[in-house]
C-alpha atoms as a PDB file:
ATOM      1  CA  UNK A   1      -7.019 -48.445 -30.829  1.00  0.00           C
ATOM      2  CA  UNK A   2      -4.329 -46.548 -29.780  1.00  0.00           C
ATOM      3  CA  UNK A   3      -2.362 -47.507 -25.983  1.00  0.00           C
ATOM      4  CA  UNK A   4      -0.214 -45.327 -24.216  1.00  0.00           C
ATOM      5  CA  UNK A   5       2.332 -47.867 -22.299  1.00  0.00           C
ATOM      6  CA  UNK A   6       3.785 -46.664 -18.880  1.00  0.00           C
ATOM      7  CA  UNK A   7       7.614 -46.808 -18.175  1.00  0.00           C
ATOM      8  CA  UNK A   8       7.120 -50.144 -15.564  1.00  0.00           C
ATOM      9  CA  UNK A   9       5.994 -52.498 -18.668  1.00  0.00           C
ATOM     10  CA  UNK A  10       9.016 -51.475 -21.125  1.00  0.00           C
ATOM     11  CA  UNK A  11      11.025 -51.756 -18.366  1.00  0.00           C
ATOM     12  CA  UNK A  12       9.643 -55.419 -18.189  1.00  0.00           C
ATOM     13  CA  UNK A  13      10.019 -55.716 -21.754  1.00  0.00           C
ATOM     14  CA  UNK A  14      13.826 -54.239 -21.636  1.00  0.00           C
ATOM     15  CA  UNK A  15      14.276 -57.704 -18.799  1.00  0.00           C
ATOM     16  CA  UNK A  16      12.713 -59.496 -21.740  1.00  0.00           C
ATOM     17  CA  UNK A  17      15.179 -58.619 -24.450  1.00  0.00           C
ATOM     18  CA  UNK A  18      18.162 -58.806 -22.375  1.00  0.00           C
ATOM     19  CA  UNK A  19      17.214 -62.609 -21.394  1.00  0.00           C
ATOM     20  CA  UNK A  20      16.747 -63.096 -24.808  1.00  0.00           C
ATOM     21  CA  UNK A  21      20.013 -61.949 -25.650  1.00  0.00           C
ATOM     22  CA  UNK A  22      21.645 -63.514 -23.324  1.00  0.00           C
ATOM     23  CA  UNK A  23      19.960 -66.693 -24.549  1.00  0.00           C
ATOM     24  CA  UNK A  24      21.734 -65.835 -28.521  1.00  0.00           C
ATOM     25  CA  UNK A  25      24.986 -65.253 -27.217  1.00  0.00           C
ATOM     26  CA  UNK A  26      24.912 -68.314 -25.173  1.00  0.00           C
ATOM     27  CA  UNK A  27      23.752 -70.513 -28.204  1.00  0.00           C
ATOM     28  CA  UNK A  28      26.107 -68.666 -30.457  1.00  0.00           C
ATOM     29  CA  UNK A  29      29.076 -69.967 -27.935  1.00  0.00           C
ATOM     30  CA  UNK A  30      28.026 -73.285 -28.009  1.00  0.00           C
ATOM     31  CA  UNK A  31      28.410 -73.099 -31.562  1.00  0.00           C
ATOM     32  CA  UNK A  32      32.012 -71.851 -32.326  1.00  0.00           C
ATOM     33  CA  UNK A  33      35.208 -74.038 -32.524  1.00  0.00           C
ATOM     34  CA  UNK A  34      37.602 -71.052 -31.552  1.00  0.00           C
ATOM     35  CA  UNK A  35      38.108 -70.650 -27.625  1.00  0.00           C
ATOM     36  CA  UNK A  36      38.317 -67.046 -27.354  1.00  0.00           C
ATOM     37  CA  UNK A  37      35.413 -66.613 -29.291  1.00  0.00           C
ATOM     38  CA  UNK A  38      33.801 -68.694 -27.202  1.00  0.00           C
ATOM     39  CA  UNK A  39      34.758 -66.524 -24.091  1.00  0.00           C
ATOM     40  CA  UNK A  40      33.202 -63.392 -25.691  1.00  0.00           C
ATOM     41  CA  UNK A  41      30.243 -64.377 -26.470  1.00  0.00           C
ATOM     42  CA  UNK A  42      29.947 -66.013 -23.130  1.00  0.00           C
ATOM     43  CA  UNK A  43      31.098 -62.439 -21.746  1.00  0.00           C
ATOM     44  CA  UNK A  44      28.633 -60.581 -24.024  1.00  0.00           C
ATOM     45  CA  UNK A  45      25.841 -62.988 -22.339  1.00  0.00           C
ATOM     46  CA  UNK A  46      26.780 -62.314 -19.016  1.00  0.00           C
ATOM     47  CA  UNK A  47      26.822 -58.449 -19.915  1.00  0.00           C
ATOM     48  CA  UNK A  48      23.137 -59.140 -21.019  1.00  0.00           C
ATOM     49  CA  UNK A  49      22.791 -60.502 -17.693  1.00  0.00           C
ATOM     50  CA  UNK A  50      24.075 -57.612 -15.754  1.00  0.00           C
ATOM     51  CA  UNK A  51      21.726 -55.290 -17.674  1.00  0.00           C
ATOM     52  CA  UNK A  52      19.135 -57.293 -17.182  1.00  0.00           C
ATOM     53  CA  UNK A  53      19.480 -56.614 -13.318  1.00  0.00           C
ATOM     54  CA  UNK A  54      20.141 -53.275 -13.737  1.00  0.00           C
ATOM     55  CA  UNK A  55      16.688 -52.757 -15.491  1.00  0.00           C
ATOM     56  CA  UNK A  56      15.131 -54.866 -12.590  1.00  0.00           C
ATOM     57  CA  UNK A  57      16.101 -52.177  -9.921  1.00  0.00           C
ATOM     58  CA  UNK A  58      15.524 -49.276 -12.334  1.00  0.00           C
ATOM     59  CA  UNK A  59      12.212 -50.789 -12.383  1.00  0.00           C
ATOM     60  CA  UNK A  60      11.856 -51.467  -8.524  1.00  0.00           C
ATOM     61  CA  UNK A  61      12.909 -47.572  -8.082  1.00  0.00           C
ATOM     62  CA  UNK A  62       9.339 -46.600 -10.100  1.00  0.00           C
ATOM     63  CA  UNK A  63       7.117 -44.636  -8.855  1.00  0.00           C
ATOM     64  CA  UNK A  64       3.767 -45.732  -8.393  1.00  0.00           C
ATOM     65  CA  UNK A  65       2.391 -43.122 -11.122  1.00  0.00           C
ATOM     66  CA  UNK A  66       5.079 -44.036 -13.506  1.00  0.00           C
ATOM     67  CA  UNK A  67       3.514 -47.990 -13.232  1.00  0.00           C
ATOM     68  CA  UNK A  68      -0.171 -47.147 -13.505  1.00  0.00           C
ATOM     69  CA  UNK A  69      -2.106 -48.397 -16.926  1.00  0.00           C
ATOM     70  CA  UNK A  70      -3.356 -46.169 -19.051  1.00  0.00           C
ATOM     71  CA  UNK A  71      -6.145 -48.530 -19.876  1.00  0.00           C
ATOM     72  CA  UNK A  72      -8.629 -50.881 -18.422  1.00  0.00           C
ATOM     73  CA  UNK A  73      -6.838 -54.000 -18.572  1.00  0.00           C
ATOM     74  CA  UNK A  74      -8.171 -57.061 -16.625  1.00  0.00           C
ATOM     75  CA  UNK A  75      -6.682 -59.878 -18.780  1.00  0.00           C
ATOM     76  CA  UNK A  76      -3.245 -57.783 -18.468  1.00  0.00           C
ATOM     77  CA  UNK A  77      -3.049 -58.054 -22.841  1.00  0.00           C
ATOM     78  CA  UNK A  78      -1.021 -55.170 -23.347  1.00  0.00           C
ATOM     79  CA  UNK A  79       1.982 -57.006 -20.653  1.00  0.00           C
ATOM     80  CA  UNK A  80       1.346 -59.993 -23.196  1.00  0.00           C
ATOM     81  CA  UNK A  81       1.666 -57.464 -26.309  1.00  0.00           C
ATOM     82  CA  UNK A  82       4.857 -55.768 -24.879  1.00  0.00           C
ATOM     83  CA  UNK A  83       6.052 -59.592 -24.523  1.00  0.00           C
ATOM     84  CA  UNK A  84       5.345 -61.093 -27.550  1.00  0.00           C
ATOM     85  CA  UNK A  85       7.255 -57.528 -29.251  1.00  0.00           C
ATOM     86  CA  UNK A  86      10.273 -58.352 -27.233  1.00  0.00           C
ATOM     87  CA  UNK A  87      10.897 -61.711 -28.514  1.00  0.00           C
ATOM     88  CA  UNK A  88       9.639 -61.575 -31.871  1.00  0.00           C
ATOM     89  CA  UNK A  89      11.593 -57.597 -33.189  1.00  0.00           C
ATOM     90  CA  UNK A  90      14.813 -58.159 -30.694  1.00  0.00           C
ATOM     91  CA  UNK A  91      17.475 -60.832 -30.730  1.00  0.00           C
ATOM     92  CA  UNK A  92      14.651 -63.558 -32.458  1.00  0.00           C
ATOM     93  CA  UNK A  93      15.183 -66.461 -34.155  1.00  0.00           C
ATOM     94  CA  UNK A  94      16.387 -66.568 -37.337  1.00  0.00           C
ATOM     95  CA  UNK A  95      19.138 -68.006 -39.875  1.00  0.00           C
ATOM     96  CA  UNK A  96      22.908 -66.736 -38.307  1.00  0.00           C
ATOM     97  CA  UNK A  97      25.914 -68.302 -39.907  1.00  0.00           C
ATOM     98  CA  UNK A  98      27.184 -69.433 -36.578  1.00  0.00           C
ATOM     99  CA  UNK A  99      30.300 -70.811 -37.715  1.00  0.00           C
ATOM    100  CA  UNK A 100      31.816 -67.030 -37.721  1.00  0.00           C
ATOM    101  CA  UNK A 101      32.233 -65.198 -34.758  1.00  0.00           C
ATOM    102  CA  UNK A 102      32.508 -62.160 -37.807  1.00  0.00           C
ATOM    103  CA  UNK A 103      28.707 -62.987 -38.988  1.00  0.00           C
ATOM    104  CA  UNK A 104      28.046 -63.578 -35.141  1.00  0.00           C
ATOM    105  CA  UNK A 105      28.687 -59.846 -34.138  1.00  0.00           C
ATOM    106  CA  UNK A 106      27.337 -58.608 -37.459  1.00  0.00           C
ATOM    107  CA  UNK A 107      23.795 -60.168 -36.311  1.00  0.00           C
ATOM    108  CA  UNK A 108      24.469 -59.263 -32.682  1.00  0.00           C
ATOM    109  CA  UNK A 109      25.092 -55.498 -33.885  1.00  0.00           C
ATOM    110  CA  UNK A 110      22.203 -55.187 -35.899  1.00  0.00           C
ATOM    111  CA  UNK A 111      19.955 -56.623 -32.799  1.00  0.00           C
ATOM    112  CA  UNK A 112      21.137 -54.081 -30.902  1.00  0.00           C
ATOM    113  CA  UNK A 113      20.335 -51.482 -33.404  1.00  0.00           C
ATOM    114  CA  UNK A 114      16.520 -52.837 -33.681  1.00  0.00           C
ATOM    115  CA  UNK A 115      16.358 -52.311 -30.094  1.00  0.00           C
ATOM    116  CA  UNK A 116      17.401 -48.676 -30.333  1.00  0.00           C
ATOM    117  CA  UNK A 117      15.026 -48.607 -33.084  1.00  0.00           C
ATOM    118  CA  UNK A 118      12.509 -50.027 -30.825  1.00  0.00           C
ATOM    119  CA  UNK A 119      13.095 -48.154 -27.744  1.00  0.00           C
ATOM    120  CA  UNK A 120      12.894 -44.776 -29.410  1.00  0.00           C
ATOM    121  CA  UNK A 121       9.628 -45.629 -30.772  1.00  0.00           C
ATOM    122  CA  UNK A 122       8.353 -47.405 -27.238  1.00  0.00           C
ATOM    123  CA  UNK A 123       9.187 -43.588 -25.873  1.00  0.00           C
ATOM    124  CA  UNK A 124       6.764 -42.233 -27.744  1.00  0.00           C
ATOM    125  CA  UNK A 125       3.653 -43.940 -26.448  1.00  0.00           C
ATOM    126  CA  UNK A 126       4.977 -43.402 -23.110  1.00  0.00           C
ATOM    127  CA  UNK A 127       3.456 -39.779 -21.306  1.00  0.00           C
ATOM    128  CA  UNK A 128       6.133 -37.951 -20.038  1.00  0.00           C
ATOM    129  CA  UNK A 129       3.901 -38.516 -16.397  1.00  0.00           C
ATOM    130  CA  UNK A 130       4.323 -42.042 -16.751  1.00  0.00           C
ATOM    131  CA  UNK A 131       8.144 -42.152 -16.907  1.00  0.00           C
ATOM    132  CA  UNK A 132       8.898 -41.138 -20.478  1.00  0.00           C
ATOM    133  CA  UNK A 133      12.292 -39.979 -19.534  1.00  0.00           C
ATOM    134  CA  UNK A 134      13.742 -43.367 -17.932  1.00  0.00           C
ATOM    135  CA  UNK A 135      13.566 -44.962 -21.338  1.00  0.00           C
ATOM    136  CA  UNK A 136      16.840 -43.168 -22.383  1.00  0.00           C
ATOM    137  CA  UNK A 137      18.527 -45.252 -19.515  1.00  0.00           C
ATOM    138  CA  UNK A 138      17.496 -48.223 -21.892  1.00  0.00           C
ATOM    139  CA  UNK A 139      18.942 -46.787 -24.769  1.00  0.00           C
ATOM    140  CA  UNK A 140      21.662 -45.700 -23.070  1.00  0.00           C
ATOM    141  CA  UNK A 141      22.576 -49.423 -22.269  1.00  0.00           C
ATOM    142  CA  UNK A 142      21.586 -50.518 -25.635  1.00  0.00           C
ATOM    143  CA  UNK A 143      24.091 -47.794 -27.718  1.00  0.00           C
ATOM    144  CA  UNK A 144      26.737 -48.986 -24.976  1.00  0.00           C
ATOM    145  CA  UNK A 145      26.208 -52.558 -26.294  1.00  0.00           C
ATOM    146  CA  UNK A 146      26.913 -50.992 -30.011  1.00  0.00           C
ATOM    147  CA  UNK A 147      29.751 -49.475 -29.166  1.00  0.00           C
ATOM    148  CA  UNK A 148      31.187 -52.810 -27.502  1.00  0.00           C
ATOM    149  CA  UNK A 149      29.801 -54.737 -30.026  1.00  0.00           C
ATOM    150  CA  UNK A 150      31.705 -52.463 -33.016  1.00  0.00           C
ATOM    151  CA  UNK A 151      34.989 -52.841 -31.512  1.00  0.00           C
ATOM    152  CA  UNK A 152      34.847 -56.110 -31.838  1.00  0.00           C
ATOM    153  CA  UNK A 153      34.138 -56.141 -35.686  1.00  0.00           C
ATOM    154  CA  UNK A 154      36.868 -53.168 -36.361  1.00  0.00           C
ATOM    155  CA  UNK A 155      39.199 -56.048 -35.166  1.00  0.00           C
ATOM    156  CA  UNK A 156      38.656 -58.203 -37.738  1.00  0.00           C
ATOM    157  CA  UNK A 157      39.624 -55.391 -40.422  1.00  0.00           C
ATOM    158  CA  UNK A 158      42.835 -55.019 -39.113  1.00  0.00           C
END
């Protein structure tokens, strides 16, 4: 069975992956020697943070078309399908070499590209009438994290 999703429940999944990556970068910190390395990836988390607000009042703005279902859903399973995407395909757990802030970024870059992945492909099984064109703000956010997130590796080739 096919779902169409409405723009309110990626929104809710964009609040997901943003705690979640605050949650990496956070760990990651805890986990370097170097002090300045430390600092960015407690900066990146707080960045994750501040995005994760700013997708809270994007959401709050929604109309009330743009957070209707698209199905009968008593048990609310497609909020717990969105969820369980969002911490399973972005920024999940898996074996980081944690001693380099290098390998650090490298897995933080390619998180950030998943999501991109992700988000494009959430847009499509959102109707344009049920916000389809607010999802770009998400990606928007996401590429900005890429670009960020780049800079910091082109450092370590100089």
């Amino acid at each position: 069975m096919i779902y169409d999703f409405n723009v309110d429940e990626v929104f809710e999944m964009a609040e997901q992956v943003e705690r979640n990556g605050a949650k990496f970068y956070r760990e990651a910190a805890e986990n370097v020697d170097d002090s300045d390395a430390k600092k960015l990836l407690n900066d990146f988390a707080i960045m994750e943070d501040q995005h994760e607000k700013t997708f809270a009042a994007l959401r709050s703005e929604l109309k009330d078309v743009e957070k209707q279902g698209t199905v009968f859903d008593p048990d609310e399973e497609s909020i717990l399908y969105l969820r369980a995407l969002a911490d399973t395909r972005v920024f999940f757990k898996k074996e980081i070499d944690t001693s380099s802030l290098k390998e650090i970024l490298k897995a933080a870059l390619i998180a950030e590209k998943d999501s991109i992945v992700f988000y494009l492909g959430m847009k499509e099984l959102v109707p344009e009438k049920l916000g389809k064109d607010k999802i770009d703000s998400i990606i928007k956010e996401e590429m900005n994290h890429i670009k960020i997130i780049g800079g910091k590796l082109r450092e370590f080739k100089k």
